[in-house]
Protein backbone atom coordinates (compact mmCIF):
# COMPACT_ATOMS: atom_id res chain seq x y z
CA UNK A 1 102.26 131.77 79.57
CA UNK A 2 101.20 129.28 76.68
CA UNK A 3 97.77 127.62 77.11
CA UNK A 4 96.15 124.91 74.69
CA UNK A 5 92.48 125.91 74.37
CA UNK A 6 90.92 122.60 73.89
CA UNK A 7 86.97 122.04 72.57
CA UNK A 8 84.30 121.71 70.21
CA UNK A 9 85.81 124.76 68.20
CA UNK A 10 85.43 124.65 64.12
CA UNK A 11 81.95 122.62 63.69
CA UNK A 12 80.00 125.92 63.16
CA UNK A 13 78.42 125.54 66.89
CA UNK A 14 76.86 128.69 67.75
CA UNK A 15 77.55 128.16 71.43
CA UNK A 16 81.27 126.82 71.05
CA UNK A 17 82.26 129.01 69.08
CA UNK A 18 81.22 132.11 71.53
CA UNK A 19 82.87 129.91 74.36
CA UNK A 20 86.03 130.18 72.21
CA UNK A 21 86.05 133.73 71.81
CA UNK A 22 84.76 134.35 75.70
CA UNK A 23 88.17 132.64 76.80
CA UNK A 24 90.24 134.31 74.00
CA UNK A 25 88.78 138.00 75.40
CA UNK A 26 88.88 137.33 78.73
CA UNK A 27 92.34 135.94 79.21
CA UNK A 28 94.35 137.96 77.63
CA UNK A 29 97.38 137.72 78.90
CA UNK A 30 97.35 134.06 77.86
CA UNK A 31 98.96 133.31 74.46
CA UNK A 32 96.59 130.84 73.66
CA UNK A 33 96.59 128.01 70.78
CA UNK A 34 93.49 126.85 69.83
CA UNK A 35 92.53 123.13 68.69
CA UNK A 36 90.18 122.65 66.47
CA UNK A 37 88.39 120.45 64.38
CA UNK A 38 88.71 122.43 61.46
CA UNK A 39 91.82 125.04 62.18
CA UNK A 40 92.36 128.07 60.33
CA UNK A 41 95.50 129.83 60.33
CA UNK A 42 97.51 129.65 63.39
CA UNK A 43 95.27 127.22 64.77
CA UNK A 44 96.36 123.36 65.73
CA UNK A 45 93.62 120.19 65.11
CA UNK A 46 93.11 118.09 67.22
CA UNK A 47 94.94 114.58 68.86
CA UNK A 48 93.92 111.85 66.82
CA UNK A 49 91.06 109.54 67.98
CA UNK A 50 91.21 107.18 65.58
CA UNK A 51 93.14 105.70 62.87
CA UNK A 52 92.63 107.77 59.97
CA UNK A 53 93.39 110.97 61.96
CA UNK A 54 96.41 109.14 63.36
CA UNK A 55 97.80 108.55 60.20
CA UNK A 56 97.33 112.26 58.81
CA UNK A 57 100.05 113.25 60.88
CA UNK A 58 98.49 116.88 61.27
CA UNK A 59 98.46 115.92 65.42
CA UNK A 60 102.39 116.44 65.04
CA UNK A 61 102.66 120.47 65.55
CA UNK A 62 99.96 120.12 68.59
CA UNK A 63 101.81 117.50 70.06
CA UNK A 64 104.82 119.58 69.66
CA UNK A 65 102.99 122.54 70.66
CA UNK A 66 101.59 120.89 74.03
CA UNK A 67 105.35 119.90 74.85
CA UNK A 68 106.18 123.76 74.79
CA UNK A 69 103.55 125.08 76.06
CA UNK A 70 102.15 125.23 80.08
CA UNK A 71 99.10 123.55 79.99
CA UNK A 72 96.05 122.68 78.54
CA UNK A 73 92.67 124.19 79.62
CA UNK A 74 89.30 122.25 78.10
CA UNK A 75 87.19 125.22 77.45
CA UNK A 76 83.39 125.13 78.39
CA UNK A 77 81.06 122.78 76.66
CA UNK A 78 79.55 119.61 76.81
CA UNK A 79 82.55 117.65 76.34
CA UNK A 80 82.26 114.62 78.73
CA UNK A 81 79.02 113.02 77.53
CA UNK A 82 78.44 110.62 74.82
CA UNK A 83 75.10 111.40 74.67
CA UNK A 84 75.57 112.58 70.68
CA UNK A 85 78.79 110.95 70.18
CA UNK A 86 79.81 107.45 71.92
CA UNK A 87 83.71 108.72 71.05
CA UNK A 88 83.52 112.26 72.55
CA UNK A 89 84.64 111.18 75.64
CA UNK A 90 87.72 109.26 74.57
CA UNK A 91 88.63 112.05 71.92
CA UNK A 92 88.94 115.06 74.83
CA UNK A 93 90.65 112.06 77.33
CA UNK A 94 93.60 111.88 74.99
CA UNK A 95 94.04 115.19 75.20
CA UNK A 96 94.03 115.56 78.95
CA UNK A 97 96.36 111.92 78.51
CA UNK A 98 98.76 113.80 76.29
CA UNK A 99 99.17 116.86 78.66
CA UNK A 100 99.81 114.39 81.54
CA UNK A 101 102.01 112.38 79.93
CA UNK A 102 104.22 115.71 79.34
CA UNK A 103 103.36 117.01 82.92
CA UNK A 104 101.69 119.47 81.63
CA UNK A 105 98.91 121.11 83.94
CA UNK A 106 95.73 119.65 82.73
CA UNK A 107 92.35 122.52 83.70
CA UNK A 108 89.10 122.21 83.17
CA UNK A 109 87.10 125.00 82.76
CA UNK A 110 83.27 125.33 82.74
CA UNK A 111 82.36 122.13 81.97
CA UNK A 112 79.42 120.08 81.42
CA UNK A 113 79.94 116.62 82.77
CA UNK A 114 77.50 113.76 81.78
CA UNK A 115 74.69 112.20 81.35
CA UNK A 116 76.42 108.83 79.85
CA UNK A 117 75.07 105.64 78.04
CA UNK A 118 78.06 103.79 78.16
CA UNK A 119 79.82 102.55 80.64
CA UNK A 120 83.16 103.19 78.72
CA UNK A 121 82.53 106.97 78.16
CA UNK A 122 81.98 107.04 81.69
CA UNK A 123 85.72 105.79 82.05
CA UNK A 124 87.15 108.18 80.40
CA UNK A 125 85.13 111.07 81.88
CA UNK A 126 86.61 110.13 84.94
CA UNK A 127 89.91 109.57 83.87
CA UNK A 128 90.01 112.88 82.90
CA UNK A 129 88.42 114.60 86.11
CA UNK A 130 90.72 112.85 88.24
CA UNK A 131 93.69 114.16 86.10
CA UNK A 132 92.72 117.50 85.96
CA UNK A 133 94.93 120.40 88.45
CA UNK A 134 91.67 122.28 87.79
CA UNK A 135 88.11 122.05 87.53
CA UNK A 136 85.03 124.00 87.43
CA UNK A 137 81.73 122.91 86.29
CA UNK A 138 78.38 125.09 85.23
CA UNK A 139 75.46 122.83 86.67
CA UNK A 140 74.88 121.08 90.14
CA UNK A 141 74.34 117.47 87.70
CA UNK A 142 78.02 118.28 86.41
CA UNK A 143 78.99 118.92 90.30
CA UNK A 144 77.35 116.14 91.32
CA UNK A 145 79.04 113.69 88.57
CA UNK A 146 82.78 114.98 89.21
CA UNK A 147 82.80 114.71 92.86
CA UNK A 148 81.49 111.09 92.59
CA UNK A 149 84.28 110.62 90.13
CA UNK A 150 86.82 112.01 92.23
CA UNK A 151 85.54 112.80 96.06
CA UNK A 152 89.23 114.39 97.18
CA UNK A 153 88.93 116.58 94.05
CA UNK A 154 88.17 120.17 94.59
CA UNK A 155 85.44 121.12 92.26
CA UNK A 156 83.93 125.02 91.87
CA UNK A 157 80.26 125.30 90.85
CA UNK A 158 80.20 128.09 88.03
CA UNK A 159 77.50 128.71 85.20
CA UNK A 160 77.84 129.38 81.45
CA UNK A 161 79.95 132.02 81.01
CA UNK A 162 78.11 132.81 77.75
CA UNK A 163 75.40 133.72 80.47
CA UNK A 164 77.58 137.11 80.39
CA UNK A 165 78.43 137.44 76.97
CA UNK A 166 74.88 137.80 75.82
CA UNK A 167 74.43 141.55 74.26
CA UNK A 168 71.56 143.11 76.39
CA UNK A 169 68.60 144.08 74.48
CA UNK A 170 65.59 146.46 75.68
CA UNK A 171 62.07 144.52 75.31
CA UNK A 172 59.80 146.33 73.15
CA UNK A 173 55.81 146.56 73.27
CA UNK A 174 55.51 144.17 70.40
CA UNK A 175 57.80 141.71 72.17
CA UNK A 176 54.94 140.82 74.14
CA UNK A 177 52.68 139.52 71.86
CA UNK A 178 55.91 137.44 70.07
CA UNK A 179 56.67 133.89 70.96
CA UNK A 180 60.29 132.50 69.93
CA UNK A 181 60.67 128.91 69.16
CA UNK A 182 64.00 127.08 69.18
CA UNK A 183 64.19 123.87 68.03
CA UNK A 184 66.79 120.97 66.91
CA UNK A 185 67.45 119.22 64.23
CA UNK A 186 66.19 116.04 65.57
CA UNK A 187 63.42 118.20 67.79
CA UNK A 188 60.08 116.21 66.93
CA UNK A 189 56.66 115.37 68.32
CA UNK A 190 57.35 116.41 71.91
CA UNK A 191 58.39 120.00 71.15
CA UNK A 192 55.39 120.16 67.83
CA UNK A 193 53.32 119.14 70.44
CA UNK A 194 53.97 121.82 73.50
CA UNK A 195 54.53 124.64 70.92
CA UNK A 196 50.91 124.02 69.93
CA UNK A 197 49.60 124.03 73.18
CA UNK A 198 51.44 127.27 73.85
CA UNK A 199 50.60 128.79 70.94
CA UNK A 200 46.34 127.69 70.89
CA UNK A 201 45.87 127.94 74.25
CA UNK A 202 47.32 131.89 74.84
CA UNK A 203 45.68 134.76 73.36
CA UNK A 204 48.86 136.62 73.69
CA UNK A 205 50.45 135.51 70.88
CA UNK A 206 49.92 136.94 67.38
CA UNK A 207 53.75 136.18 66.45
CA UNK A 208 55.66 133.08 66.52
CA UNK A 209 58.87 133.40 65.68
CA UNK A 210 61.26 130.21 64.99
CA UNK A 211 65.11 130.54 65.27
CA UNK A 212 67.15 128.10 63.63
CA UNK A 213 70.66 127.81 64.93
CA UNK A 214 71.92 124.91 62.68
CA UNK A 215 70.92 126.28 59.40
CA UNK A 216 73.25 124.15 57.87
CA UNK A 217 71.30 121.51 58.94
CA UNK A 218 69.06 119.81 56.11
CA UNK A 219 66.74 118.39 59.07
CA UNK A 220 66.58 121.18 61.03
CA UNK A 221 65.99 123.40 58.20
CA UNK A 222 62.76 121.01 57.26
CA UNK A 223 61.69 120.92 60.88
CA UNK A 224 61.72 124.75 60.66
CA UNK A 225 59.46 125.01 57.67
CA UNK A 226 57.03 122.37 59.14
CA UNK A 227 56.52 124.69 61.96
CA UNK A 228 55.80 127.51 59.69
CA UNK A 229 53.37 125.69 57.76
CA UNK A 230 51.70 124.21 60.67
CA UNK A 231 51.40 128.13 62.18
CA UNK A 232 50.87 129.74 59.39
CA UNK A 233 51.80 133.46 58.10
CA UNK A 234 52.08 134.43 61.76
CA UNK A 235 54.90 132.40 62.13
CA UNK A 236 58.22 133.35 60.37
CA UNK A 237 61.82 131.17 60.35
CA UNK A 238 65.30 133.30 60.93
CA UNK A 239 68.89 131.88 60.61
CA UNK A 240 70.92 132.60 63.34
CA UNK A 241 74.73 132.42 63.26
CA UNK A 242 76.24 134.18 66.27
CA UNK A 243 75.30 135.54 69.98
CA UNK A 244 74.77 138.72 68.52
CA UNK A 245 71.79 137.58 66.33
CA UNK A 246 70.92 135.12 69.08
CA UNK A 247 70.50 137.69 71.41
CA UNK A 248 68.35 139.84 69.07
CA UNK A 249 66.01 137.11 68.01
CA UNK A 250 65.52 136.23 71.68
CA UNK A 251 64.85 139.50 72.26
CA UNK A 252 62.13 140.08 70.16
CA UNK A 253 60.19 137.54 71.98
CA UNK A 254 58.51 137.70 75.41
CA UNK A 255 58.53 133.58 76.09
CA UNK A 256 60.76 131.53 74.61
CA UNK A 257 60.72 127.77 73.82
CA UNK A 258 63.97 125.99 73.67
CA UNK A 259 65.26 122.68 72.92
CA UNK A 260 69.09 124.01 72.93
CA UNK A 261 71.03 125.05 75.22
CA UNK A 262 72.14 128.36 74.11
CA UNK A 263 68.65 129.61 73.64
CA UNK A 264 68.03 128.91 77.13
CA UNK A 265 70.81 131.11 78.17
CA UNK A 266 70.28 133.43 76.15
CA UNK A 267 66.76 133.91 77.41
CA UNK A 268 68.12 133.82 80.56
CA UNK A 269 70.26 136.97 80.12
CA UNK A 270 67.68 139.07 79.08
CA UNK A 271 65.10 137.86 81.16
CA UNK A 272 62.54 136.64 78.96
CA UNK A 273 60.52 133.94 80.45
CA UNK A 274 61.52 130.32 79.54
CA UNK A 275 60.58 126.80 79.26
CA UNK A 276 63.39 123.93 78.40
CA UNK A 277 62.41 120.28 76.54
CA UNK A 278 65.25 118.69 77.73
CA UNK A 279 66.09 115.32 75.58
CA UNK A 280 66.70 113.00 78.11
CA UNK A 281 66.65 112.80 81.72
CA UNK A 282 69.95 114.89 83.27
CA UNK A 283 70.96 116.35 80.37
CA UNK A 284 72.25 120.13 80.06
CA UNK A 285 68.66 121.38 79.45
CA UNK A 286 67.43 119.58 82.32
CA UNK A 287 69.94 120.92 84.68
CA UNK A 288 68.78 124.17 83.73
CA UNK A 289 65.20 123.31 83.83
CA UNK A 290 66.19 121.66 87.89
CA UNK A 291 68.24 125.42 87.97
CA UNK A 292 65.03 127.57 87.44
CA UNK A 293 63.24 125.24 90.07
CA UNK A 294 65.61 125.62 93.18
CA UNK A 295 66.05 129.61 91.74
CA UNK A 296 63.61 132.23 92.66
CA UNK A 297 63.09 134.53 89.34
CA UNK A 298 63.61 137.50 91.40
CA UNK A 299 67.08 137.59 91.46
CA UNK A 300 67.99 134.70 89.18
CA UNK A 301 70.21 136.49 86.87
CA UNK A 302 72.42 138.06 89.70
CA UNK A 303 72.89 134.44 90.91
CA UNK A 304 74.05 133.32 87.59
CA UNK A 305 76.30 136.04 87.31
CA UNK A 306 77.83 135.75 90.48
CA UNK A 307 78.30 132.13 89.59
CA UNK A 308 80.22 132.52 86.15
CA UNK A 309 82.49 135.51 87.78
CA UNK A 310 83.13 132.94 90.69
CA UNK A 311 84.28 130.54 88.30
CA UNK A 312 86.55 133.08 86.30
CA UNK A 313 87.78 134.67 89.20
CA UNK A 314 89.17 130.69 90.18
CA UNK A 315 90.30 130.14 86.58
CA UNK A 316 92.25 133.33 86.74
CA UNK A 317 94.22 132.58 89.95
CA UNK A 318 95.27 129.18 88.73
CA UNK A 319 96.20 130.70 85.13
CA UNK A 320 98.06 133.69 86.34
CA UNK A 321 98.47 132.82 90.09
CA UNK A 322 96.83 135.25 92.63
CA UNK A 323 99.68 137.74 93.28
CA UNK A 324 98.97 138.22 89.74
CA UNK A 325 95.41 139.48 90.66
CA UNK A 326 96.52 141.58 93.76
């Protein structure tokens, strides 16, 4: 079987990019093709959205590709919000468009659905929910979204599946006195303002650690360095390029603060304890936030876990088809 994996694969996002390789490892059996916005070999790029991509003509071998192959599964991600991009939501439409228009089977797989400021990236979002053969979403906002999109539509409530591919780390004695900041490159006031309060009003802390996870980032990188200015030599600023380090910065910390989404899971897998700044009302970090208030801590994580092998257990039956799985 021949799958498109479709997503936010090739911008050097941390948390895309380990959603690429958690599909790649745990399917297998698939032969998958990924799209992405900046393919290496063997990869495809993407359907064009507009019309310099259209006139590239590099869309050709994925359309050709998606004609021969069995589906298309949109992989994870916040793909149907226009919350940082007003086109986002047409782009990944034309791709669920394409794969319908060749009767292709059209799944989507761990998504995050919404929030929306337009009314036309709305549109598209549910364009593509009602198309889809498949769907499974990580938050109860996402859940909540689809079905209203498409009430007939079966939809399976899931979680992150990164949630499992976080490597666990032991906590240490000096973890306890350590608190990790994770901020955005557009993170401002709001999270200055609660890391202050965190950091002057707890004795505990005689570290403050800041992990950047857009170092590419001129913005972010400046936002970091404020922060170590403003703490002083207690606080120190580490690039972070993959889960792996992710996971080990995390757990170095005993409480972390998070303004992205992959921190947050990450602290979640190791059990560190956590507070989200979400960026607007029922965004991804808020639906976690609304998760940790309807979840008791005790507990939490075998929730979550059950939640994301729930979800791949569902994605595997439709992928292989459940004799396959008997």
């Amino acid at each position: 079987m021949t799958y498109l994996l479709i997503g936010n694969y090739g911008v050097s996002n941390l948390g895309d990019e380990a959603l690429r390789d958690y599909f790649l490892r745990s399917f297998p059996e698939i032969e998958w093709q990924v799209v992405s916005a900046c393919p290496t070999v063997g990869e495809l790029h993407r359907l064009p959205a507009g019309l310099r991509s259209f006139f590239s003509f590099r869309w050709i071998p994925t359309l050709r590709a998606l004609y021969r192959s069995d589906g298309v599964v949109l992989g994870g991600g916040s793909l149907f919000t226009d919350i940082e991009s007003p086109k986002a939501c047409f782009l990944w439409w034309i791709h669920t468009a394409a794969a319908r228009l060749f009767r292709k089977k059209i799944i989507l797989a761990f998504q995050g659905i919404g929030p929306f400021h337009t009314l036309r990236g709305k549109m598209f979002a549910r364009r593509a929910v009602r198309s889809a053969n498949f769907l499974s979403v990580r938050d109860t906002l996402s859940l909540q979204r689809a079905k209203s999109f498409s009430p007939r539509t079966s939809v399976i409530e899931s979680f992150d599946p990164i949630f499992l591919s976080v490597p666990k780390r032991a906590q240490d004695i000096s973890s306890q006195h350590t608190i990790v900041l994770i901020p955005r490159k557009n993170s401002g006031d709001v999270f200055v303002s609660r890391a202050q309060d965190l950091v002057n009003h707890t004795e505990r802390w005689n570290r403050i650690s800041v992990l950047s996870l857009q170092n590419d980032s001129h913005d972010e990188h400046e936002f970091c360095m404020f922060l170590r200015e403003k703490f002083g030599s207690s606080c120190e600023v580490r690039s972070v390029s993959s889960l792996a380090e992710l996971a080990e910065g995390v757990s170095e910390g005993s409480f972390v603060l998070t303004e992205r989404y992959h921190g947050a899971i990450a602290a979640l897998a190791l059990g560190r304890d956590l507070e989200v700044l979400a960026q607007g009302e029922n965004d991804k970090l808020d639906a976690i936030r609304l998760m940790m208030q309807g979840t008791p801590a005790h507990g939490r994580a075998d929730r979550l876990r059950d939640l994301v092998l729930q979800g791949e257990l569902a994605l595997k039956e439709e992928l292989y088809g459940s004799a396959k799985l008997l």
